[in-house]
Protein backbone atom coordinates (compact mmCIF):
# COMPACT_ATOMS: atom_id res chain seq x y z
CA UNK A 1 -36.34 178.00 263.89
CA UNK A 2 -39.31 178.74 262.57
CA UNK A 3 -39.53 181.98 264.73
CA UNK A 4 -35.96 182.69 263.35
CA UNK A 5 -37.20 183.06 260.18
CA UNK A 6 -39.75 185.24 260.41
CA UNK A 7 -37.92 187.79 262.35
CA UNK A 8 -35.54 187.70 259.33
CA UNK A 9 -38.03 188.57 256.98
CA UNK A 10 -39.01 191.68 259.17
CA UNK A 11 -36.03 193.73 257.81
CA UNK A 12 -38.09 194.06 254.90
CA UNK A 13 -41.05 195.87 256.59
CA UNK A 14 -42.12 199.33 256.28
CA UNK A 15 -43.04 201.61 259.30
CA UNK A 16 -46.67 201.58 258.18
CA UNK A 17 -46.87 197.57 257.49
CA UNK A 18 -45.14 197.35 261.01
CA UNK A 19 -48.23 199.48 262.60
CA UNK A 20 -50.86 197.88 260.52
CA UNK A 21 -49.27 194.56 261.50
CA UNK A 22 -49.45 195.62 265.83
CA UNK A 23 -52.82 196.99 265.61
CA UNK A 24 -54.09 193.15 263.92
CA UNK A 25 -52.00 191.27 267.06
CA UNK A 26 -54.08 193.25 269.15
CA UNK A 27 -57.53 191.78 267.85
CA UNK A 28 -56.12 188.49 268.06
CA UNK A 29 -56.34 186.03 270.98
CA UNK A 30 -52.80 185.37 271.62
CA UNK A 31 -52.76 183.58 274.32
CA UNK A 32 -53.99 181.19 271.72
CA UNK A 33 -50.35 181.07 269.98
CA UNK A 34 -48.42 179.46 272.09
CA UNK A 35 -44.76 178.62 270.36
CA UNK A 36 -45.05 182.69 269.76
CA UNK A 37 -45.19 183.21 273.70
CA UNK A 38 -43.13 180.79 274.42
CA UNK A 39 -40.36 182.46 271.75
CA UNK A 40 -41.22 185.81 273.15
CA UNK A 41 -41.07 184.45 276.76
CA UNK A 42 -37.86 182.77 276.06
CA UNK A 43 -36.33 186.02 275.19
CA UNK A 44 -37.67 188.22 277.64
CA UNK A 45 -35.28 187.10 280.58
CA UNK A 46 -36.43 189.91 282.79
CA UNK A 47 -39.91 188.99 282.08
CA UNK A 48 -41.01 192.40 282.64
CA UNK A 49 -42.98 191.97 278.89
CA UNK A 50 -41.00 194.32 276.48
CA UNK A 51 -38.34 192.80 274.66
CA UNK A 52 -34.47 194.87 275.10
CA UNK A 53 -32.40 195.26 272.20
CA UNK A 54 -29.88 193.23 274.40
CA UNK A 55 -32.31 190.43 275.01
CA UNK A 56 -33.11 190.03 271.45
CA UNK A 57 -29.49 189.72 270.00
CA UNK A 58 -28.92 187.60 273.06
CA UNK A 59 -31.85 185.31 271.97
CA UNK A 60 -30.41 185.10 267.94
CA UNK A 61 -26.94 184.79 269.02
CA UNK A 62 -27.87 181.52 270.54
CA UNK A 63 -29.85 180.58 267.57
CA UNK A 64 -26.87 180.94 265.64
CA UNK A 65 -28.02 183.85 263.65
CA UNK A 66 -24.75 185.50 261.92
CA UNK A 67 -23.93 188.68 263.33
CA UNK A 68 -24.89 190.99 260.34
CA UNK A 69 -28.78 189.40 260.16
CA UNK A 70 -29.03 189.78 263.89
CA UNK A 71 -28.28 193.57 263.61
CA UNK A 72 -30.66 194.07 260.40
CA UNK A 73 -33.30 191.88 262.56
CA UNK A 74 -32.64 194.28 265.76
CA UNK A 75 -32.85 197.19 263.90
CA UNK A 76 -36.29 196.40 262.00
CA UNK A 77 -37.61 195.01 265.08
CA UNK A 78 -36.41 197.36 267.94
CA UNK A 79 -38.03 200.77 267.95
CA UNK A 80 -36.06 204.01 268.70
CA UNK A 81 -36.40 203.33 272.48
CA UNK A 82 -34.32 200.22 271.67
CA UNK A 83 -36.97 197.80 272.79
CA UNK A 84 -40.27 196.27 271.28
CA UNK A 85 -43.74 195.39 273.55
CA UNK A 86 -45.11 192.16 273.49
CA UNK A 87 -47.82 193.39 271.01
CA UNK A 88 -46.23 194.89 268.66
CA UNK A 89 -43.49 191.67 268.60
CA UNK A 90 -46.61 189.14 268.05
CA UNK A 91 -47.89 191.02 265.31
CA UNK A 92 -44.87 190.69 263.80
CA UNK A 93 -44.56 187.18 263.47
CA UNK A 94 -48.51 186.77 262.96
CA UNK A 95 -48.21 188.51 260.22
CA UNK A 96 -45.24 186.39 258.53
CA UNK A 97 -47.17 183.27 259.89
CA UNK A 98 -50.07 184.04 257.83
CA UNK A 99 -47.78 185.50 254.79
CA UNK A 100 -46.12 181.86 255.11
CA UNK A 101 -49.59 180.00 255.40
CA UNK A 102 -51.04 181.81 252.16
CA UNK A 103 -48.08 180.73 250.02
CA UNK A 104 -48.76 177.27 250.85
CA UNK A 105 -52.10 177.11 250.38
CA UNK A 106 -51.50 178.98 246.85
CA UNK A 107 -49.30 176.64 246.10
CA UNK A 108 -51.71 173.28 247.38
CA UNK A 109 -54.41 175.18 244.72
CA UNK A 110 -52.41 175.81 241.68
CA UNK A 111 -51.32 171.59 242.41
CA UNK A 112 -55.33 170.48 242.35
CA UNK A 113 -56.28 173.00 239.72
CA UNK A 114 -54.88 170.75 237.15
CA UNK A 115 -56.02 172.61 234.10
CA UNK A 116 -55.01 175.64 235.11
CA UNK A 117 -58.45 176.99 234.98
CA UNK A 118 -57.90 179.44 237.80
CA UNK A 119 -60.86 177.37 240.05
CA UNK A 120 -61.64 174.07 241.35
CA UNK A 121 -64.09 171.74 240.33
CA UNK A 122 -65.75 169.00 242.26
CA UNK A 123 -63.02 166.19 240.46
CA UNK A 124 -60.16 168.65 241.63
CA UNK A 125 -61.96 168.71 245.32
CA UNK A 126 -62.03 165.37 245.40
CA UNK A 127 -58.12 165.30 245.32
CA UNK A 128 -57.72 166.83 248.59
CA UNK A 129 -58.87 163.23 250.44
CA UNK A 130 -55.64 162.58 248.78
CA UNK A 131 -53.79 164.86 250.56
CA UNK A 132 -52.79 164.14 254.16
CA UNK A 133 -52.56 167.48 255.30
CA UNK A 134 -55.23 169.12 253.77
CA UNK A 135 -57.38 166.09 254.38
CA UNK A 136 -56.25 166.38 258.26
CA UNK A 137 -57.90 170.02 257.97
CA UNK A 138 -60.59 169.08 257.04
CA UNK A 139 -61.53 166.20 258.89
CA UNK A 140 -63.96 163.14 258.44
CA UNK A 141 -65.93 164.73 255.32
CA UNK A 142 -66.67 163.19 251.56
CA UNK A 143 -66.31 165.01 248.36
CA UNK A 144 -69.79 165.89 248.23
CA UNK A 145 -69.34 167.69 252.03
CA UNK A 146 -65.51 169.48 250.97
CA UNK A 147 -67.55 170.99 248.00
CA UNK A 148 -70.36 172.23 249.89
CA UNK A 149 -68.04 173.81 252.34
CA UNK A 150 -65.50 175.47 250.08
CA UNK A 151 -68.10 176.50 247.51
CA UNK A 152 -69.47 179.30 249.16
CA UNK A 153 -71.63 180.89 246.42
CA UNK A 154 -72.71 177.51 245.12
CA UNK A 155 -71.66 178.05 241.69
CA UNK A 156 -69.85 174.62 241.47
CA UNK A 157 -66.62 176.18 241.66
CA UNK A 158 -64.46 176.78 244.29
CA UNK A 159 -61.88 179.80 243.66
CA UNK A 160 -59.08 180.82 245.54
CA UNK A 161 -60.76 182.44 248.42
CA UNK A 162 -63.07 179.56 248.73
CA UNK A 163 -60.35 177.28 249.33
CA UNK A 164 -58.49 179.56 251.55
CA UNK A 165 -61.15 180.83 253.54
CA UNK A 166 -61.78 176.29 254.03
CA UNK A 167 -58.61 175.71 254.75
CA UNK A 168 -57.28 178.90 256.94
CA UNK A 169 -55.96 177.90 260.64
CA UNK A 170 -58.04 180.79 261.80
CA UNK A 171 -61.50 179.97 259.94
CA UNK A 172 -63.95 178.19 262.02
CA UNK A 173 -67.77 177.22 261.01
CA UNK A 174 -70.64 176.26 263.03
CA UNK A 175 -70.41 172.11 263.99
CA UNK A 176 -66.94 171.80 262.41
CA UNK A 177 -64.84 169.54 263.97
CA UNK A 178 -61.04 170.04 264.40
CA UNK A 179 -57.68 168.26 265.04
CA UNK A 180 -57.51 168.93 268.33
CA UNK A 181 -60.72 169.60 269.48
């Protein structure tokens, strides 16, 4: 579903954002991703690695996609050769995964930063052991050690980017610890 949903979104794409978005997927471990493969394997039913124009509809047909989204999907997604490489399909839906993981973690701030101050201080940080999800990110740490690692510049504030960069999937420090590591 969730894979659905971002190739819906790709009908609203330009040409350039579509190239910018394949040449990130192809600085990114993807083997890493593994729902994505497993979507684009799923689709591929030659498995010869380039997704047909057939095999996609195919694919949102069974998904239950109505019949006028799956032929704005095809068309954003499909180039004029009526297919689209592995590549160029995971940076599509890298990029809407990280679109999607930005507005939620917009949102999370804008909840802590109470007083609409536009940054977080150490009382608002102190929230996020609050939080099940964001305190899953973030592991076994106190306040004290959530502020020292989103407060970057050490200005006892944490903006925005602070948080973000803390709290991105992708980011990874020295000794952290992760779920799943």
């Amino acid at each position: 579903e969730e894979v659905v949903a971002s190739l819906r979104r790709l009908s609203e794409r330009t040409h350039l954002q579509r190239a910018a978005h394949r040449d990130m997927a192809s600085s990114q471990n993807l083997m890493g991703l593994r729902q994505l493969n497993e979507a684009f394997d799923a689709m591929d039913t030659d498995h010869d690695g380039v997704l047909t124009e057939a095999e996609v509809r195919a694919a949102l047909q069974h998904e239950g996609v109505e019949a006028e989204e799956i032929e704005k999907i095809v068309s954003r997604l499909v180039g004029t050769d009526k297919q689209v490489a592995y590549t160029s399909f995971m940076g599509e839906l890298l990029t809407e995964k990280s679109i999607d993981e930005g507005r939620l973690l917009w949102e999370a701030f804008e909840e802590l930063d109470t007083q609409g101050l536009g940054y977080l201080e150490k009382e608002d940080v102190a929230k996020v052991l609050h939080r099940p999800a964001l305190a899953k990110v973030l592991g076994n740490r106190t306040c004290d050690e959530i502020m020292a690692l989103m407060d970057t510049d050490s200005d006892g504030r944490v903006v925005f980017e602070e948080f973000r960069r803390a709290l991105s999937t992708g980011a990874s420090r020295p000794g952290d610890s992760s779920p799943g590591d």
